[in-house]
PDB file of N, CA and C in Angstrom:
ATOM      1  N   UNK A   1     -28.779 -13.495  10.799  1.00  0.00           N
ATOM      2  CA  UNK A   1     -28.291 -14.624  10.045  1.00  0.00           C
ATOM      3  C   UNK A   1     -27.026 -15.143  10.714  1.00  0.00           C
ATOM      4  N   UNK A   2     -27.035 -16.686  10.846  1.00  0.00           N
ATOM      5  CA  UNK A   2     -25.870 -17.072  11.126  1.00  0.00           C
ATOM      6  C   UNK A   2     -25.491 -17.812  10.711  1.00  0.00           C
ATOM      7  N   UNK A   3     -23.836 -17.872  10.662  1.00  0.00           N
ATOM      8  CA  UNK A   3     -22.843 -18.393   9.522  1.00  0.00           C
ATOM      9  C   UNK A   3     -22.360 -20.410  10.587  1.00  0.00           C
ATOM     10  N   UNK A   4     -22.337 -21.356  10.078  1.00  0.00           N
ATOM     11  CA  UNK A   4     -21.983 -22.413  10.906  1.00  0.00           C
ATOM     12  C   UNK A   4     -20.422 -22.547  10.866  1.00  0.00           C
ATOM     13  N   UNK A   5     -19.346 -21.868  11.357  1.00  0.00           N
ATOM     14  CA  UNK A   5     -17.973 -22.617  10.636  1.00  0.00           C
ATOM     15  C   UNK A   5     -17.564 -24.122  11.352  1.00  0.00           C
ATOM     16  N   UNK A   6     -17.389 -24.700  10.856  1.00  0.00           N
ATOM     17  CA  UNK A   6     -16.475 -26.439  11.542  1.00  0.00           C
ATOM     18  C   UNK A   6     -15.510 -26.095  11.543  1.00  0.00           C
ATOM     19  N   UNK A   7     -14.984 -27.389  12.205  1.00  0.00           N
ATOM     20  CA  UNK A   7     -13.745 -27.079  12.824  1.00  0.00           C
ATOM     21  C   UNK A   7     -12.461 -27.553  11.431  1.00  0.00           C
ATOM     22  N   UNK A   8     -11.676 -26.699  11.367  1.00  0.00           N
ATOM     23  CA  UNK A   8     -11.326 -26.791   9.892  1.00  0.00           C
ATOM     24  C   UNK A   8     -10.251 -27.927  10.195  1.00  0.00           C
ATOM     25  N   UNK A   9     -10.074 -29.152  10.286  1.00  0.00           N
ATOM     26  CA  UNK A   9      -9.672 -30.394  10.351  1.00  0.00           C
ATOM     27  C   UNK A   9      -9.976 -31.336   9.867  1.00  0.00           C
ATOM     28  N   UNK A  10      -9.215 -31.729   8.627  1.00  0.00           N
ATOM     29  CA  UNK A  10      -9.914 -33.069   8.550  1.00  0.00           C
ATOM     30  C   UNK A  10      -9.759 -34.221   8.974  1.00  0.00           C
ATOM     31  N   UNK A  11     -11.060 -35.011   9.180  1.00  0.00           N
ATOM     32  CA  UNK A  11     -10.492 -36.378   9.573  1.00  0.00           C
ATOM     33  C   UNK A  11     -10.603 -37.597   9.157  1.00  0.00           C
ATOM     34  N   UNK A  12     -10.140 -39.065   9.495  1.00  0.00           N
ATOM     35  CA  UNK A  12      -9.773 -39.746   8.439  1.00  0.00           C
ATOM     36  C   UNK A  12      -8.635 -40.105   7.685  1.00  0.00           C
ATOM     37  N   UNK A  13      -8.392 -40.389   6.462  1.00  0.00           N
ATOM     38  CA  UNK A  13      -7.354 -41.033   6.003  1.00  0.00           C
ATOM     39  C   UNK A  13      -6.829 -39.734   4.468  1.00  0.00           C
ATOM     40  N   UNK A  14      -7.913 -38.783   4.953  1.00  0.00           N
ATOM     41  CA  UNK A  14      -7.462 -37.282   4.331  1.00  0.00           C
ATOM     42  C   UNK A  14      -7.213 -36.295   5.163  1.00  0.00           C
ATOM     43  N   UNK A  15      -6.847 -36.521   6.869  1.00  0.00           N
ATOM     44  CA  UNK A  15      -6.379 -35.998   7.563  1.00  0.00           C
ATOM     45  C   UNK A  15      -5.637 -34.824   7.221  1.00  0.00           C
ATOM     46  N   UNK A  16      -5.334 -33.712   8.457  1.00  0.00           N
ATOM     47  CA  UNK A  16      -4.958 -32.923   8.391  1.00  0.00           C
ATOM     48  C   UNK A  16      -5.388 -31.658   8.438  1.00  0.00           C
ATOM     49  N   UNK A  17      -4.578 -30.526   7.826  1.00  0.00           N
ATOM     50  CA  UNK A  17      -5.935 -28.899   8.051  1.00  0.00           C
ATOM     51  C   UNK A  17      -6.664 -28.713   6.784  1.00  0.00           C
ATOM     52  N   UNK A  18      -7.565 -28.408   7.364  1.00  0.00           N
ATOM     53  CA  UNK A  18      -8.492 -28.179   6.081  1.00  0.00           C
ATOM     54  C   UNK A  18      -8.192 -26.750   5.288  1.00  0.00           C
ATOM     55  N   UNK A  19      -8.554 -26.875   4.088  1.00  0.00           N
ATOM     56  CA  UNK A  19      -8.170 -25.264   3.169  1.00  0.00           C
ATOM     57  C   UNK A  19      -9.004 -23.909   4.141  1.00  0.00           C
ATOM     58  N   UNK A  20      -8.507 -23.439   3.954  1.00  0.00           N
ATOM     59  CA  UNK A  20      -9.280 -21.323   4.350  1.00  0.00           C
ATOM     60  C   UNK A  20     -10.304 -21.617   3.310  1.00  0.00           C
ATOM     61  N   UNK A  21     -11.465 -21.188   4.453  1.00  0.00           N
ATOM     62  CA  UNK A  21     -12.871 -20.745   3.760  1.00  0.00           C
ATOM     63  C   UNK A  21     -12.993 -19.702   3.422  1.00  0.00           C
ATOM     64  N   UNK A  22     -13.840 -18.909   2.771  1.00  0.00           N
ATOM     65  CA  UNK A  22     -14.225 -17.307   2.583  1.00  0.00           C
ATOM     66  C   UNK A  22     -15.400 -17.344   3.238  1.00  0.00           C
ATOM     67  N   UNK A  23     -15.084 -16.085   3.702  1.00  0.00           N
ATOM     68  CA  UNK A  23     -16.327 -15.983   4.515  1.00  0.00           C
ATOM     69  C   UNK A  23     -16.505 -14.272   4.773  1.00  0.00           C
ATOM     70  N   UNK A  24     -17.830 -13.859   4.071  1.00  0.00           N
ATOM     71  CA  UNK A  24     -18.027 -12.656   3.445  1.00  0.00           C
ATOM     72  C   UNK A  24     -16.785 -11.629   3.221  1.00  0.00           C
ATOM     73  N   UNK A  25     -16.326 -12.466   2.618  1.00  0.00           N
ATOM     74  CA  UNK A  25     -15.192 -11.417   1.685  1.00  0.00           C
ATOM     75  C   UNK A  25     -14.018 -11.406   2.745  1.00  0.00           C
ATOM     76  N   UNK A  26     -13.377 -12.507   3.419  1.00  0.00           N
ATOM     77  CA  UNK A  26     -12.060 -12.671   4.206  1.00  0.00           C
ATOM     78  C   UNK A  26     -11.970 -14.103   4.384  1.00  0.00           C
ATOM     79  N   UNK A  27     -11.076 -14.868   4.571  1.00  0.00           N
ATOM     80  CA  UNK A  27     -10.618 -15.871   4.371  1.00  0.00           C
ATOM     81  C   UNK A  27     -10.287 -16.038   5.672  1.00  0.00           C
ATOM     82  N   UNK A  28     -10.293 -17.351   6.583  1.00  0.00           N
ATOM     83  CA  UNK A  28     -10.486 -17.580   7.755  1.00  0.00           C
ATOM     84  C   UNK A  28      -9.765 -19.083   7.416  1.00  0.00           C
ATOM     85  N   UNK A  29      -8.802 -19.230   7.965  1.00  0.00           N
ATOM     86  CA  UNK A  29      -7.949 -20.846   8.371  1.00  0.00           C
ATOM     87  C   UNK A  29      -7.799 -21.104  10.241  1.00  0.00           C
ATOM     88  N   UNK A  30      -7.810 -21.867  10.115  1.00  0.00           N
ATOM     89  CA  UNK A  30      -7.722 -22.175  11.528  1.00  0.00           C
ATOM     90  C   UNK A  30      -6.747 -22.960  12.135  1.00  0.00           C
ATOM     91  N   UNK A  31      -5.808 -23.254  12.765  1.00  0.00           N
ATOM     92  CA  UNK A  31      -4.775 -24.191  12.862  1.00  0.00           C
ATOM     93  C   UNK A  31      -5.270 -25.608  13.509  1.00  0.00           C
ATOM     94  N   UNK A  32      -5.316 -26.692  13.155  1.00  0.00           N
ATOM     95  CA  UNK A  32      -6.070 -27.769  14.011  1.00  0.00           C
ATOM     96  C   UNK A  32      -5.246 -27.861  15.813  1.00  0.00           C
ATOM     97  N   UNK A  33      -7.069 -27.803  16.261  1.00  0.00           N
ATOM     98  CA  UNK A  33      -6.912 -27.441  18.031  1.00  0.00           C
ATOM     99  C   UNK A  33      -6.361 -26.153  19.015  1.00  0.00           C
ATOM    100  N   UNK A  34      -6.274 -25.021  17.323  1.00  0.00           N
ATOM    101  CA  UNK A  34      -5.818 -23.953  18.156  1.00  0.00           C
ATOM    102  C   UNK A  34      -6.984 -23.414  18.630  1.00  0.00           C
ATOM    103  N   UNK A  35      -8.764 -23.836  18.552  1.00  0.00           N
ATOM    104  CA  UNK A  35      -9.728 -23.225  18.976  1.00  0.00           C
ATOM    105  C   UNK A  35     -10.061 -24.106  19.436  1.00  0.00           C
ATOM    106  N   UNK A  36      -9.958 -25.260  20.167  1.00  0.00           N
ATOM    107  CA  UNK A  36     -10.536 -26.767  20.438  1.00  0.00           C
ATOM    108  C   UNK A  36     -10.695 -27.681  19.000  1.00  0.00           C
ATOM    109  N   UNK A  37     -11.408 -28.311  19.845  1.00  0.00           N
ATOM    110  CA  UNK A  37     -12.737 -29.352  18.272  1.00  0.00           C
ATOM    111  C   UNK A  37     -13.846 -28.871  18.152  1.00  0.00           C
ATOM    112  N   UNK A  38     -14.654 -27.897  19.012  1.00  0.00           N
ATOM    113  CA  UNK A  38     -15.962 -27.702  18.893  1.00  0.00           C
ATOM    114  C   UNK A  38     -16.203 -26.798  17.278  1.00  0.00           C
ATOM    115  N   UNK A  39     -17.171 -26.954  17.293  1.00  0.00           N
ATOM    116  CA  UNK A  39     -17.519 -25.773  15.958  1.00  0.00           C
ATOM    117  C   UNK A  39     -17.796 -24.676  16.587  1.00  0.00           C
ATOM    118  N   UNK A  40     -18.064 -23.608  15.742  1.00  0.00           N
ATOM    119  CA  UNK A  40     -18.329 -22.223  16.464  1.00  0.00           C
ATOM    120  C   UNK A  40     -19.220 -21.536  15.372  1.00  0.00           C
ATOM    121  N   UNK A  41     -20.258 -20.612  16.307  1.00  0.00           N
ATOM    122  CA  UNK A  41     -21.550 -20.416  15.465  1.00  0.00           C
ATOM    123  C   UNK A  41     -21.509 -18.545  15.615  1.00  0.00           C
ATOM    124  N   UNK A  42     -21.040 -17.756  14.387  1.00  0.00           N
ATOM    125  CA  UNK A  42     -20.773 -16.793  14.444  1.00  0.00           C
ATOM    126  C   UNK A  42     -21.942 -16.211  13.472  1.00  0.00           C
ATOM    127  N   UNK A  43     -21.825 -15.069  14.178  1.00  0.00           N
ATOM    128  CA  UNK A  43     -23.649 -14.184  13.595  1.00  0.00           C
ATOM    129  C   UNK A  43     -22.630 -13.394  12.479  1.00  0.00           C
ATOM    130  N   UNK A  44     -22.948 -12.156  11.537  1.00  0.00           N
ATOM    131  CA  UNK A  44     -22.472 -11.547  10.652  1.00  0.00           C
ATOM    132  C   UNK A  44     -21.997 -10.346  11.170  1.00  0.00           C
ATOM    133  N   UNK A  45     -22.763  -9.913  12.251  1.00  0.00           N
ATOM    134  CA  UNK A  45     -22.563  -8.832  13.718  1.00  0.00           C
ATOM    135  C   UNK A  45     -20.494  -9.246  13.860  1.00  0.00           C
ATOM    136  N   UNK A  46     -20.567 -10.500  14.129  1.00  0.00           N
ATOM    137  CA  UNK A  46     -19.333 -10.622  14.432  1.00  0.00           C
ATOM    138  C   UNK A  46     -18.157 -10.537  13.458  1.00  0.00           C
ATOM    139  N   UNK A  47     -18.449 -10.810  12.538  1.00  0.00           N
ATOM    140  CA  UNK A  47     -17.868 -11.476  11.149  1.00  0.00           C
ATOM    141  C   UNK A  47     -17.068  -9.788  10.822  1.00  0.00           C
ATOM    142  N   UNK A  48     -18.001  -8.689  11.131  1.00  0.00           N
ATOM    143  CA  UNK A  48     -17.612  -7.533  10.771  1.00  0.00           C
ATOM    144  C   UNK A  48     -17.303  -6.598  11.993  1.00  0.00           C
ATOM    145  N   UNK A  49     -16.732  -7.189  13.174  1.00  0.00           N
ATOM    146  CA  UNK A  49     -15.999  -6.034  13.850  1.00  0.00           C
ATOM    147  C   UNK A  49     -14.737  -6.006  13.947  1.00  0.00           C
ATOM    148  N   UNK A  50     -13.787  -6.722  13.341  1.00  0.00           N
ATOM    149  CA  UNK A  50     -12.546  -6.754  12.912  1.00  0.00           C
ATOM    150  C   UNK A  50     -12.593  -5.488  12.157  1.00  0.00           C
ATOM    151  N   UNK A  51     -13.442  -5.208  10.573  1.00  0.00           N
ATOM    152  CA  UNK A  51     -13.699  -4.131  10.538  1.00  0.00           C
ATOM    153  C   UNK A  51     -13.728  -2.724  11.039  1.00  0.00           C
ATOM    154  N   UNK A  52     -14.727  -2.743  12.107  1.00  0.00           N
ATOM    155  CA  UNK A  52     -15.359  -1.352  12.682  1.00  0.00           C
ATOM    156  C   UNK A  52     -14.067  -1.232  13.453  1.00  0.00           C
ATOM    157  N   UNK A  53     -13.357  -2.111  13.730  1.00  0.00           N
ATOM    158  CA  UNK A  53     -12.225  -1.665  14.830  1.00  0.00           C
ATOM    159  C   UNK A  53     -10.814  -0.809  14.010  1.00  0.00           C
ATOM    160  N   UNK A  54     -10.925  -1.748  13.106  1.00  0.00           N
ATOM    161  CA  UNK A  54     -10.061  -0.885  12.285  1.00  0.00           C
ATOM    162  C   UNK A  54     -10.409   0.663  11.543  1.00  0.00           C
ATOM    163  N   UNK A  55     -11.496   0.966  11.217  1.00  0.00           N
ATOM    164  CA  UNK A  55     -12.139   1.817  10.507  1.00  0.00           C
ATOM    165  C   UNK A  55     -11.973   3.057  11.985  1.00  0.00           C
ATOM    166  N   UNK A  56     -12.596   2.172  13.251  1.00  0.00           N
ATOM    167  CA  UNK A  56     -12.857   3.461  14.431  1.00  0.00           C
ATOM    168  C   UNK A  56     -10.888   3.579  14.896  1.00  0.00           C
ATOM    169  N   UNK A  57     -10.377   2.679  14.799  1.00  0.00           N
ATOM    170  CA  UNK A  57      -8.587   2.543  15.356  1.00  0.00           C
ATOM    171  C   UNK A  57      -8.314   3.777  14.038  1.00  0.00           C
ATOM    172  N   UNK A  58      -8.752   3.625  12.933  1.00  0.00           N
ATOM    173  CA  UNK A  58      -8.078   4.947  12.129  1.00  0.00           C
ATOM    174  C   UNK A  58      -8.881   6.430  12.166  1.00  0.00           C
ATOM    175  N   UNK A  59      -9.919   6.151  12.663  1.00  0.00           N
ATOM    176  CA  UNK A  59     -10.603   7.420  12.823  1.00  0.00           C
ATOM    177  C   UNK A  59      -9.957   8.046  14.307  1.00  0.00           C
ATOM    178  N   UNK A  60      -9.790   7.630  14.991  1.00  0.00           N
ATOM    179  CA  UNK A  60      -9.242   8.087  16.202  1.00  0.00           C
ATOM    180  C   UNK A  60      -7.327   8.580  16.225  1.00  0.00           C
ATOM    181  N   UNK A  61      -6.911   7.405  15.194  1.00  0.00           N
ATOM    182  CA  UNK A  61      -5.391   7.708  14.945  1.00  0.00           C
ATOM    183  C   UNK A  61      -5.378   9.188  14.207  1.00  0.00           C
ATOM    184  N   UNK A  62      -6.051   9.308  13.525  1.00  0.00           N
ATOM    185  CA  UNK A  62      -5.946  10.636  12.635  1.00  0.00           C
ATOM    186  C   UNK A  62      -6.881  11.625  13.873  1.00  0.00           C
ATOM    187  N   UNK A  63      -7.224  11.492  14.333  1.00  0.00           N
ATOM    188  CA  UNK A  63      -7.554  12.677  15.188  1.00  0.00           C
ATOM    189  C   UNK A  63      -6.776  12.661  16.505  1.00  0.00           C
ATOM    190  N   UNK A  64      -6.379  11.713  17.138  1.00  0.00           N
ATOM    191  CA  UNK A  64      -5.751  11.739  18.136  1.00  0.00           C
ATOM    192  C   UNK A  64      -4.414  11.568  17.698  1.00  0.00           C
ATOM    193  N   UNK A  65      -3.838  10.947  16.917  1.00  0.00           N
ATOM    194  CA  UNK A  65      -2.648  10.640  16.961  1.00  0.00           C
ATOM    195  C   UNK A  65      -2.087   9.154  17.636  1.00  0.00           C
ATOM    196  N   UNK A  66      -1.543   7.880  16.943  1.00  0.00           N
ATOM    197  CA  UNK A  66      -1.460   7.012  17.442  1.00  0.00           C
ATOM    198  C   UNK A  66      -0.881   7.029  18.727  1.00  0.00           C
ATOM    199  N   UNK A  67       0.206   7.849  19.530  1.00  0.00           N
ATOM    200  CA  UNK A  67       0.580   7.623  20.754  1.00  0.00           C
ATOM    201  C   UNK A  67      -0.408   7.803  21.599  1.00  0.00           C
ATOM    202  N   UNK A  68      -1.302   8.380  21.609  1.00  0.00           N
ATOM    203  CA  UNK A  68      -2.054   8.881  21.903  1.00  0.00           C
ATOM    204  C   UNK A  68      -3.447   8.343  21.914  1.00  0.00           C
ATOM    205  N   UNK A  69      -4.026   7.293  21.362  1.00  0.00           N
ATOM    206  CA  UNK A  69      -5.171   6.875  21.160  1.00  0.00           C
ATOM    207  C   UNK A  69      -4.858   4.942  22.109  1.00  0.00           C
ATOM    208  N   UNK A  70      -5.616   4.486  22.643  1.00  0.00           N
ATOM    209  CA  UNK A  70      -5.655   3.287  23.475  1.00  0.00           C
ATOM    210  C   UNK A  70      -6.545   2.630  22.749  1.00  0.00           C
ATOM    211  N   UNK A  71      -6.336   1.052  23.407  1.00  0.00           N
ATOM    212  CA  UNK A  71      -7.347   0.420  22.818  1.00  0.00           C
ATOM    213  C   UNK A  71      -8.422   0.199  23.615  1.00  0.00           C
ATOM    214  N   UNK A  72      -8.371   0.910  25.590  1.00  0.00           N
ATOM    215  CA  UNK A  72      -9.571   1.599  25.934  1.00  0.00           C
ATOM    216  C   UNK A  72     -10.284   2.401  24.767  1.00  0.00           C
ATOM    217  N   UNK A  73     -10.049   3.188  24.502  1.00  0.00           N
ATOM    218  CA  UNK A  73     -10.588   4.506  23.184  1.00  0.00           C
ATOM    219  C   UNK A  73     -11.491   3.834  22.282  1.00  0.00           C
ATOM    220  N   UNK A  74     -10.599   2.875  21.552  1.00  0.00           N
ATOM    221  CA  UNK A  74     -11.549   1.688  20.684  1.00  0.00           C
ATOM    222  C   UNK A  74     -12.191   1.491  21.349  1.00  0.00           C
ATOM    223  N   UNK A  75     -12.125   0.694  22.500  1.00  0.00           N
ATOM    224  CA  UNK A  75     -13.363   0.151  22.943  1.00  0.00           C
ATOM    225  C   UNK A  75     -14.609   0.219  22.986  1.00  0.00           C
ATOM    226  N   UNK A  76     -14.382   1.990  23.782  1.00  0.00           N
ATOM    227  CA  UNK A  76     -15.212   2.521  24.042  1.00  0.00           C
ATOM    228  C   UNK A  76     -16.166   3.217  23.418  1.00  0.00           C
ATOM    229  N   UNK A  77     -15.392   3.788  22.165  1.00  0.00           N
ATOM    230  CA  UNK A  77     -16.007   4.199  21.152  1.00  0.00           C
ATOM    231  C   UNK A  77     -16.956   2.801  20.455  1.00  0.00           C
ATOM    232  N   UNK A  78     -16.600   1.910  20.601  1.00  0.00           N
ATOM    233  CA  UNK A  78     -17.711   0.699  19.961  1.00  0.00           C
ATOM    234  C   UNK A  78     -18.563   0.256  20.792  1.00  0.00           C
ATOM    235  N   UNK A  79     -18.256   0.516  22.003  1.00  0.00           N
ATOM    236  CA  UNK A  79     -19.096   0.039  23.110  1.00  0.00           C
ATOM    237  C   UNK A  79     -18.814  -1.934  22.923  1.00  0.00           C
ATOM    238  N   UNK A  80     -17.423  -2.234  23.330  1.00  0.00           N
ATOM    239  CA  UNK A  80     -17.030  -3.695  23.279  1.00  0.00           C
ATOM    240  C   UNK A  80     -16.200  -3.488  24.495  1.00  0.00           C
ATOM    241  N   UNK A  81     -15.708  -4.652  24.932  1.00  0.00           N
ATOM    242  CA  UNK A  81     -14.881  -5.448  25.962  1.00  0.00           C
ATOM    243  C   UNK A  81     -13.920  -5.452  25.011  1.00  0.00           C
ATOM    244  N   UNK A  82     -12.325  -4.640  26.272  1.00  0.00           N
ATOM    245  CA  UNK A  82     -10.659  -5.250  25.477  1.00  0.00           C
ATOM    246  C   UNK A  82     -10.735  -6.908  24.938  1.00  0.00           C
ATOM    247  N   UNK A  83     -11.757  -7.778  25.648  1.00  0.00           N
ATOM    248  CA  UNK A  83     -11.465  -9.490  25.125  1.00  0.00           C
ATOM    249  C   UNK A  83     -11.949  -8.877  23.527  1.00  0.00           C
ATOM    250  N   UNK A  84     -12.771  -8.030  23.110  1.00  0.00           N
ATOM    251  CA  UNK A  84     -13.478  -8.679  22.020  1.00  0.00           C
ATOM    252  C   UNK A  84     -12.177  -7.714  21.200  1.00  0.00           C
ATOM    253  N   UNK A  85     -12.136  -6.852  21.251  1.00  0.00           N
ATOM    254  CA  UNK A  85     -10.572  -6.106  20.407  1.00  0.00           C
ATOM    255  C   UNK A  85      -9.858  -7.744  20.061  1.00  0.00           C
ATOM    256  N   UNK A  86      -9.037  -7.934  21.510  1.00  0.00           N
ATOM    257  CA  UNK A  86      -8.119  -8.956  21.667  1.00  0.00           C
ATOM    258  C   UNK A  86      -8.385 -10.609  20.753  1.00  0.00           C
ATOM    259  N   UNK A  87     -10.024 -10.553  20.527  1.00  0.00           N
ATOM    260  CA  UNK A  87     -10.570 -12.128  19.832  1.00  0.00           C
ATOM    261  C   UNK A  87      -9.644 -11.821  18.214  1.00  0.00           C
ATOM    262  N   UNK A  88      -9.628 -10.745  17.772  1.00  0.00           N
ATOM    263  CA  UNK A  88      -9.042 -10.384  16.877  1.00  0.00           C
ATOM    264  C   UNK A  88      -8.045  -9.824  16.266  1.00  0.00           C
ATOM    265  N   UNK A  89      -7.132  -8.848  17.007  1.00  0.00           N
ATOM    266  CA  UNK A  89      -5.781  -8.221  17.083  1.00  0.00           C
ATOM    267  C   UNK A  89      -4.763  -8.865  18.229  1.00  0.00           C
ATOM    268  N   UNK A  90      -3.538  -8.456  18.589  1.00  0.00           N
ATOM    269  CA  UNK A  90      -2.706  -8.763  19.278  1.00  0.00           C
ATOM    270  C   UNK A  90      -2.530  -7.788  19.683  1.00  0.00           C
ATOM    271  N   UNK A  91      -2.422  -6.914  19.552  1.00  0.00           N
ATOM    272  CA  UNK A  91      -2.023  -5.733  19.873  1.00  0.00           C
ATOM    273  C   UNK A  91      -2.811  -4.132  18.857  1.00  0.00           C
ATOM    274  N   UNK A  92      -2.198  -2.618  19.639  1.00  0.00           N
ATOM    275  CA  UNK A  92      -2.586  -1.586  18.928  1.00  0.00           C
ATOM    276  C   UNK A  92      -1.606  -1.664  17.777  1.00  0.00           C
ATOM    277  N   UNK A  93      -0.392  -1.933  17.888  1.00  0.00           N
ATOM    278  CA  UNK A  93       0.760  -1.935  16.599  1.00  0.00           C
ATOM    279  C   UNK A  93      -0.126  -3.143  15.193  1.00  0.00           C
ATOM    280  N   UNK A  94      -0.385  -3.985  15.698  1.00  0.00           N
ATOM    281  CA  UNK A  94      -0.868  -5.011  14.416  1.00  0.00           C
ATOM    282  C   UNK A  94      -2.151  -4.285  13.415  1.00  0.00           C
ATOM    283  N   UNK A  95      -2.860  -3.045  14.722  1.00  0.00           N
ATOM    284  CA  UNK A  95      -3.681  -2.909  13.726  1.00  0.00           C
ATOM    285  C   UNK A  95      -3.213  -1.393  13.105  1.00  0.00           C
ATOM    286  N   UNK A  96      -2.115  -1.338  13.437  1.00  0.00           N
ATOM    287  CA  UNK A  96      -1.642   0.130  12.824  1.00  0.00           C
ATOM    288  C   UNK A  96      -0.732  -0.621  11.605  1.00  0.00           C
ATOM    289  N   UNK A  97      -0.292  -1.626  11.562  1.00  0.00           N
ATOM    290  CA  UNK A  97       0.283  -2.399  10.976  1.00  0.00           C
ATOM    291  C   UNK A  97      -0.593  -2.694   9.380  1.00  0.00           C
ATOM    292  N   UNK A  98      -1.879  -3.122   9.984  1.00  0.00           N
ATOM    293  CA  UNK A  98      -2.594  -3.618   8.741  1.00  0.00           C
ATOM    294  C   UNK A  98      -3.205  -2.006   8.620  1.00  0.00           C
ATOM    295  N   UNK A  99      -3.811  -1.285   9.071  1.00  0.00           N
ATOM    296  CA  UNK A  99      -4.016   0.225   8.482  1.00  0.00           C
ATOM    297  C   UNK A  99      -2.907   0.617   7.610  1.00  0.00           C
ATOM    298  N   UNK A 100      -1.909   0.494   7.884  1.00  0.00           N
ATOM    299  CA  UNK A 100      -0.581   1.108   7.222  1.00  0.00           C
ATOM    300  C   UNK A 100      -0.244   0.409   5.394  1.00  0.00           C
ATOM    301  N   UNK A 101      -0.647  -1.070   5.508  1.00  0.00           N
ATOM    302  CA  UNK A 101      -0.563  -1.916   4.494  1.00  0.00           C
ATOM    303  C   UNK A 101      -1.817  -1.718   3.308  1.00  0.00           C
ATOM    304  N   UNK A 102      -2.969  -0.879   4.027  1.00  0.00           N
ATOM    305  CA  UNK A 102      -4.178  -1.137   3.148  1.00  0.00           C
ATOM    306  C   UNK A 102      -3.783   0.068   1.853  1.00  0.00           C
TER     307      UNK A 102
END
């Protein structure tokens, strides 16, 4: 199944950014042109590895220990590319950051 998002901009004489959608249970805003204009066509596969990264980033922190665990480690353990970590975090601290907050 795949989800269509637009580009959250409006245009016209109601210009401006459009509200955060939900989108299976997370809320997604977009800044106008920080992704281009195109739309983008995301499967549910994707929608949920923000998830698995966090879930496998804390399974590995508690066994390895955050100094100690990379975001090679993630990776690898998901079998993804550092870009696809990176489509979603900034760093290993942001997601020790939001682990820490949940």
């Amino acid at each position: 199944m795949n989800i269509l998002i637009a580009p959250m901009h409006r245009s016209g004489k109601n210009g401006g950014p459009a509200p955060a959608r939900n989108l299976c249970g997370s809320t997604f805003g977009v800044n106008p042109g920080e992704y281009g204009d195109s739309t983008r066509l995301l499967s549910l596969h994707d929608t949920s590895l923000p998830w698995e990264i966090l879930e496998t980033a804390h399974s590995l922190f508690q066994k390895k220990g955050f100094e100690r665990t990379s975001i090679a480690d993630i990776c690898s353990r998901l079998e993804i590319k550092p870009f696809e970590f990176y489509n979603h975090f900034d760093s290993l601290d942001e997601v020790l950051e939001i682990l820490w907050a949940r």
